[in-house]
Protein backbone atom coordinates (compact mmCIF):
# COMPACT_ATOMS: atom_id res chain seq x y z
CA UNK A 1 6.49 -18.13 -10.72
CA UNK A 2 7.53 -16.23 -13.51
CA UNK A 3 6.52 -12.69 -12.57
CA UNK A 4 5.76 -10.47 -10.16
CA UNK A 5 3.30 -7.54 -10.07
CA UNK A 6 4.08 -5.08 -7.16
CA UNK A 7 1.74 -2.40 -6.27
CA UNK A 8 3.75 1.49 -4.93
CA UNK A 9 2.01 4.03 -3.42
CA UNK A 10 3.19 7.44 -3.14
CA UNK A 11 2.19 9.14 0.78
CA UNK A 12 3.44 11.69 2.84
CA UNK A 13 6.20 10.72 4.33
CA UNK A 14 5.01 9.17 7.76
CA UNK A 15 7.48 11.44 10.07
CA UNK A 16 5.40 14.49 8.29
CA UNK A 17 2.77 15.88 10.56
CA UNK A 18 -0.29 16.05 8.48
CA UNK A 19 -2.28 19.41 8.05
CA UNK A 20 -5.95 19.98 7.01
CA UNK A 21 -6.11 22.51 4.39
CA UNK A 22 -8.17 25.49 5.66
CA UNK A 23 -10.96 25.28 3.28
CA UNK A 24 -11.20 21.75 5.36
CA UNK A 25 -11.60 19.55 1.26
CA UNK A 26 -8.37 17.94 2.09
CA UNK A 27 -4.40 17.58 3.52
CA UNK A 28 -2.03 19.94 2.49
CA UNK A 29 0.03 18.21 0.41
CA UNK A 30 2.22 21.29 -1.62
CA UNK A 31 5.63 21.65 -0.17
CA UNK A 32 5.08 18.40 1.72
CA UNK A 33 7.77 15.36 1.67
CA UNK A 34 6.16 12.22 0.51
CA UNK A 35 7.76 8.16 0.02
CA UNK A 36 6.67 4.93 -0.77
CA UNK A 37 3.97 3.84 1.71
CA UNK A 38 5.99 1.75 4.06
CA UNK A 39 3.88 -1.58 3.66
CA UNK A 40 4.53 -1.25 -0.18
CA UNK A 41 8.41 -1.39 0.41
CA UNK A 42 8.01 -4.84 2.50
CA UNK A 43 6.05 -5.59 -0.24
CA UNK A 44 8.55 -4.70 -2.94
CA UNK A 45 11.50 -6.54 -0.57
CA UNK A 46 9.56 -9.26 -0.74
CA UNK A 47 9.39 -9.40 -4.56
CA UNK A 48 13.10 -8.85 -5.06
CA UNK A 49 13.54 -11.96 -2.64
CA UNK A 50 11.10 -13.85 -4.15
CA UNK A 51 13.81 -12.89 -7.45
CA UNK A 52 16.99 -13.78 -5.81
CA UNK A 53 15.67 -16.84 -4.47
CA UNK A 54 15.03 -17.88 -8.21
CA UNK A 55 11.40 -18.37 -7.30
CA UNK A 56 10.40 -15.35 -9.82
CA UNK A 57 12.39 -14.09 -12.88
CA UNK A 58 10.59 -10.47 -12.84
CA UNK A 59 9.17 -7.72 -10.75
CA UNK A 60 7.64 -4.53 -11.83
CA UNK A 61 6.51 -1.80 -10.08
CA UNK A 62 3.50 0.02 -10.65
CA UNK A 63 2.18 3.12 -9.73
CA UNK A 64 -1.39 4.94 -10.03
CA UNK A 65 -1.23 8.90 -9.60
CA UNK A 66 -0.08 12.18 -10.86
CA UNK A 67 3.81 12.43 -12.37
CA UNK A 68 5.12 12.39 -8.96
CA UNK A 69 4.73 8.74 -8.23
CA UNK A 70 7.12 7.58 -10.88
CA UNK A 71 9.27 9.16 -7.80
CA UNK A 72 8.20 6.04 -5.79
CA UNK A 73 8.39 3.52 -8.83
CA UNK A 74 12.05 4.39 -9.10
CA UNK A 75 12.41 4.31 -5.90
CA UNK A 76 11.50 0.41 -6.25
CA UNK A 77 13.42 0.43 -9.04
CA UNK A 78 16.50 0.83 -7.29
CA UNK A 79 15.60 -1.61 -4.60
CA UNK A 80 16.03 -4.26 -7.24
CA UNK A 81 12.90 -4.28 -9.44
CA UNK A 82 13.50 -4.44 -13.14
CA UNK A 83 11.08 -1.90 -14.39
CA UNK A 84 8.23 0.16 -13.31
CA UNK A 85 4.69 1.09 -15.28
CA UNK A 86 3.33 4.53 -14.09
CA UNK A 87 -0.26 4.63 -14.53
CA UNK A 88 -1.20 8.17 -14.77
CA UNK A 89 -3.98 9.72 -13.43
CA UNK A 90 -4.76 13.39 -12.96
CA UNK A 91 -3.97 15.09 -9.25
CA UNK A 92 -7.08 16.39 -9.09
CA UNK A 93 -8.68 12.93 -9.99
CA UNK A 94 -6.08 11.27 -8.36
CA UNK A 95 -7.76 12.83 -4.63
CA UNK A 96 -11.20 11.11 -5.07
CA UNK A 97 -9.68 8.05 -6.76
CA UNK A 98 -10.72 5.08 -4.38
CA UNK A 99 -9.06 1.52 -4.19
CA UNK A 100 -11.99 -0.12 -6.38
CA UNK A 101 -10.42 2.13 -9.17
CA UNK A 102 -7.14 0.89 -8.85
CA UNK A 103 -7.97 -2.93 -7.81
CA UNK A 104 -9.53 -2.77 -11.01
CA UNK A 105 -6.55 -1.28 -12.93
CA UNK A 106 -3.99 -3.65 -10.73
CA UNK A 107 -6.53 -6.48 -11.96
CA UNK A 108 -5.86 -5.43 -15.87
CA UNK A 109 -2.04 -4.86 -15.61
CA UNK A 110 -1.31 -8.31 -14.32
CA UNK A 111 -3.37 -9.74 -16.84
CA UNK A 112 -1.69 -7.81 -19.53
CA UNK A 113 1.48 -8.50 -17.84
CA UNK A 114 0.96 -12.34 -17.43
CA UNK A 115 1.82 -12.25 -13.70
CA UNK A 116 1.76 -15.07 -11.44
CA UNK A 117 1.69 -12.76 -8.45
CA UNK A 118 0.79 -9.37 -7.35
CA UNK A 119 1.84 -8.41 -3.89
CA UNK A 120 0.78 -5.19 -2.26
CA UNK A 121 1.36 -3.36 0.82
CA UNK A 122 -2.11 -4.52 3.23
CA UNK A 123 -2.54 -0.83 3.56
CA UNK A 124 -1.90 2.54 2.75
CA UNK A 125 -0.81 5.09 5.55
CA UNK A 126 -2.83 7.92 4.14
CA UNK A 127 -6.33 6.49 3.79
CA UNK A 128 -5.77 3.47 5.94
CA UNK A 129 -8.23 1.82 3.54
CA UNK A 130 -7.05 -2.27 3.57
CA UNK A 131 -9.07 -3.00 0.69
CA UNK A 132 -6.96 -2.63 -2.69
CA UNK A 133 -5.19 -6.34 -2.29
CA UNK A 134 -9.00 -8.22 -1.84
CA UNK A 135 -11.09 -6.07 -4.21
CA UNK A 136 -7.71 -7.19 -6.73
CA UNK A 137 -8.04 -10.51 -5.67
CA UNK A 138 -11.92 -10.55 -6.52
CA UNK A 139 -11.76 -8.68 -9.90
CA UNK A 140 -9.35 -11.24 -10.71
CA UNK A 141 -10.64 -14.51 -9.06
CA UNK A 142 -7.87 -15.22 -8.05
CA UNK A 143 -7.06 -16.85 -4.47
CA UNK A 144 -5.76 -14.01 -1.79
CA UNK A 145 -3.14 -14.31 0.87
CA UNK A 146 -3.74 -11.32 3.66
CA UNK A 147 -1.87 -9.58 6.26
CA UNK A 148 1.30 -11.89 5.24
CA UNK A 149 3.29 -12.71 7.82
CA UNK A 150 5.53 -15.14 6.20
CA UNK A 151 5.69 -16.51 2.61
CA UNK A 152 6.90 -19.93 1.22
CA UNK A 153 7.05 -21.44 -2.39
CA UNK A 154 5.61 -24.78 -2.00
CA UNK A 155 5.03 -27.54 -5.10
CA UNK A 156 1.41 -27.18 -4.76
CA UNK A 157 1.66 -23.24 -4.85
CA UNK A 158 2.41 -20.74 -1.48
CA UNK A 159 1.94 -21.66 2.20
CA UNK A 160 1.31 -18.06 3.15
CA UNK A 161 1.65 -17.21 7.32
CA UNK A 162 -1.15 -14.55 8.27
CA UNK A 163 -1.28 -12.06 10.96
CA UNK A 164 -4.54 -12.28 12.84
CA UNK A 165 -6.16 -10.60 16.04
CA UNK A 166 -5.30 -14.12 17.80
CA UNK A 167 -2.28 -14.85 16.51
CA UNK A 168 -0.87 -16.46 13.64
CA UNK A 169 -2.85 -18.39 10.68
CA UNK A 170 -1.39 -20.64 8.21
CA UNK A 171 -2.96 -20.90 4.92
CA UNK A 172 -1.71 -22.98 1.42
CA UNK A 173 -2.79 -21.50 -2.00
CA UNK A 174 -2.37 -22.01 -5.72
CA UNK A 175 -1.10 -19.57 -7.84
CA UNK A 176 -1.76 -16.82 -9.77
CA UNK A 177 -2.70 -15.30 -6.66
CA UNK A 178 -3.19 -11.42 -4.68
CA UNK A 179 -0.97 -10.96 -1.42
CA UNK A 180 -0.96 -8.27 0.75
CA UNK A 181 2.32 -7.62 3.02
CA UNK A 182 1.92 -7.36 6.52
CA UNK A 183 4.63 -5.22 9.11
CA UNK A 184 6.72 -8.55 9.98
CA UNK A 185 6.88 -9.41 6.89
CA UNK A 186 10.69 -8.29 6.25
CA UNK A 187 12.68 -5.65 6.83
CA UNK A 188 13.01 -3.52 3.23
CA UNK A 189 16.59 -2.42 2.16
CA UNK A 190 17.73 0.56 1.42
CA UNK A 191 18.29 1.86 -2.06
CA UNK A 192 21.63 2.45 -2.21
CA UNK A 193 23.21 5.28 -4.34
CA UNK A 194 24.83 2.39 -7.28
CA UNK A 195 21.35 1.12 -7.55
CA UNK A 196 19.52 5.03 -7.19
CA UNK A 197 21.85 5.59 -10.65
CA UNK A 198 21.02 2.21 -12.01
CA UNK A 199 17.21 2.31 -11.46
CA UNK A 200 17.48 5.46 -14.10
CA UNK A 201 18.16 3.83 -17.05
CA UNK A 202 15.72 0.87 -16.43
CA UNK A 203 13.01 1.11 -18.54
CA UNK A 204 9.31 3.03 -17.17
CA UNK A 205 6.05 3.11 -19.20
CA UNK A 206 3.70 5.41 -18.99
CA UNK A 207 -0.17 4.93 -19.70
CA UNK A 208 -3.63 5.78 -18.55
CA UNK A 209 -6.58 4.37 -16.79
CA UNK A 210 -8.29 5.03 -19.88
CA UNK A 211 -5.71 3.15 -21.87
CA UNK A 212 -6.52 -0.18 -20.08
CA UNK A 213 -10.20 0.52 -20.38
CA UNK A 214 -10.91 1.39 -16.44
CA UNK A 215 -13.25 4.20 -15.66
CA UNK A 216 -12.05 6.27 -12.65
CA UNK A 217 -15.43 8.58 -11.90
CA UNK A 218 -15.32 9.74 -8.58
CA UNK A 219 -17.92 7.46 -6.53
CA UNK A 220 -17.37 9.51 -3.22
CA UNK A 221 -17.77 13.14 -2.18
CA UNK A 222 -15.56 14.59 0.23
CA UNK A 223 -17.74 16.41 2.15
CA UNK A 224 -15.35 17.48 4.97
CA UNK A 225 -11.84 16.89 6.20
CA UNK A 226 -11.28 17.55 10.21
CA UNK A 227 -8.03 17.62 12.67
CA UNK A 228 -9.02 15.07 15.40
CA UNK A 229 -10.48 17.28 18.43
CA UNK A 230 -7.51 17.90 20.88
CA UNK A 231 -7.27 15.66 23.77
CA UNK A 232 -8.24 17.66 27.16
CA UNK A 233 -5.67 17.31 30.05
CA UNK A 234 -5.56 14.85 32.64
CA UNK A 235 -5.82 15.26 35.88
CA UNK A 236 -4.12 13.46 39.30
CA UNK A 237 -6.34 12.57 42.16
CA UNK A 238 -5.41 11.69 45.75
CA UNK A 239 -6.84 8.47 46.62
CA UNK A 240 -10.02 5.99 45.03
CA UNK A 241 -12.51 7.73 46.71
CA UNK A 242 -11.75 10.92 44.84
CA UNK A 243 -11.53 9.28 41.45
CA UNK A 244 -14.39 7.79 41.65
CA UNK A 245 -15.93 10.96 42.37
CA UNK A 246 -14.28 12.04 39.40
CA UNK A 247 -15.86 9.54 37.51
CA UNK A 248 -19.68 9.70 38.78
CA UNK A 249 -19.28 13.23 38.46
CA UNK A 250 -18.33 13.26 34.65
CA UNK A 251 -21.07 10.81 34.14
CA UNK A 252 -18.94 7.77 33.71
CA UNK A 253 -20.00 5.49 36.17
């Protein structure tokens, strides 16, 4: 493998405690702290491994958003990529841009880029969408490796370990090929302040959707954005007889 494509995503931060914006069209995000989405950093971890292992001589970072996210591209930047493209898109575009948009600008970058692997985080923490790393893999045709677990460079391509609901799964696949990182994946490093200075002087281009020829109309409306209704408080009972009571009379049983 020559080159690796890694996907950053720029959240709020996951120790923030998200707020609806009154008018109830979104989050507040002004005056928020946001980072890379957490599954993109094992993601970019894994790239830089992939590096030092010899198994890939390049990773880039890319980035689809407003300015802000080339905060997050440096960011892998100084975990040991070796240079970032920020693909710009407007904030108020960015909020109704949906992971067909950017599978589909993921799918032309790696093309353009001649990469033998794109590896994304398996989900975002904002949307919690899980779809960005298939509907990649499908633009693409290219074979997918999900939920990864584990990753080896074989002859014949990958042997990729999966995370399913019953366990583990272990898959082979050729490359070029879409993988998305799952929690056990690795542990991420930490940027530290050497590589924070470094990562400013590596190189970081800058285009559009529109430049790579990928239309980014809204297909969704958000129609309304709601706090989860507040959990009601429990209650202790003394013995079976009462709680099941309890539970006839709320209509449970």
């Amino acid at each position: 493998m020559a080159r690796v494509l890694v996907g950053v995503k720029r959240v709020i931060d996951y120790a923030v405690k998200v707020r609806v914006k009154p008018d109830k069209t979104g989050v507040v995000t002004q005056g928020v702290k946001h980072s890379m989405n957490p599954f993109d950093e094992i993601a970019v971890e894994e790239a830089v491994k992939l590096k030092e292992k010899k198994l890939a001589t390049e990773v880039i970072a890319v980035s689809v958003g407003p300015t802000q996210s080339q905060e997050v591209i440096r960011t892998a930047l100084a975990m040991g990529a070796d240079r970032g493209v920020h693909v710009e898109v407007p904030a108020a575009e960015y909020e109704l841009l949906q992971p067909i948009h950017v599978s589909k600008i993921l799918a032309k970058l790696a093309l353009d880029e001649k990469a033998d692997l794109v590896i994304l985080g398996k989900q975002a923490i904002d949307d919690d969408a899980n779809q960005t790393a298939q509907m990649t893999a499908a633009v693409l045709d290219w074979p997918q490796g999900t939920f990864c677990n584990k990753i080896e460079k074989t002859d014949a391509g990958l042997t990729i370990t999966r995370e399913i609901d019953g366990g583990l799964e272990t898959i082979k696949t050729k490359t070029p090929a879409v993988l998305s990182a799952d929690l056990r994946l690795n542990t991420p490093r930490y940027a530290t302040l050497p590589n924070i200075m470094k990562a400013k002087k590596k190189p970081l281009k800058k285009v559009t959707a529109k430049d790579l020829g990928v239309d980014t109309t809204p297909r969704i409306e958000v129609v309304s954005v709601e706090d989860p209704p507040v959990r009601k408080a429990g209650a202790t009972v003394a013995d079976v007889d009462a709680l099941v009571a309890k539970l006839k009379e709320g209509g449970h049983i």
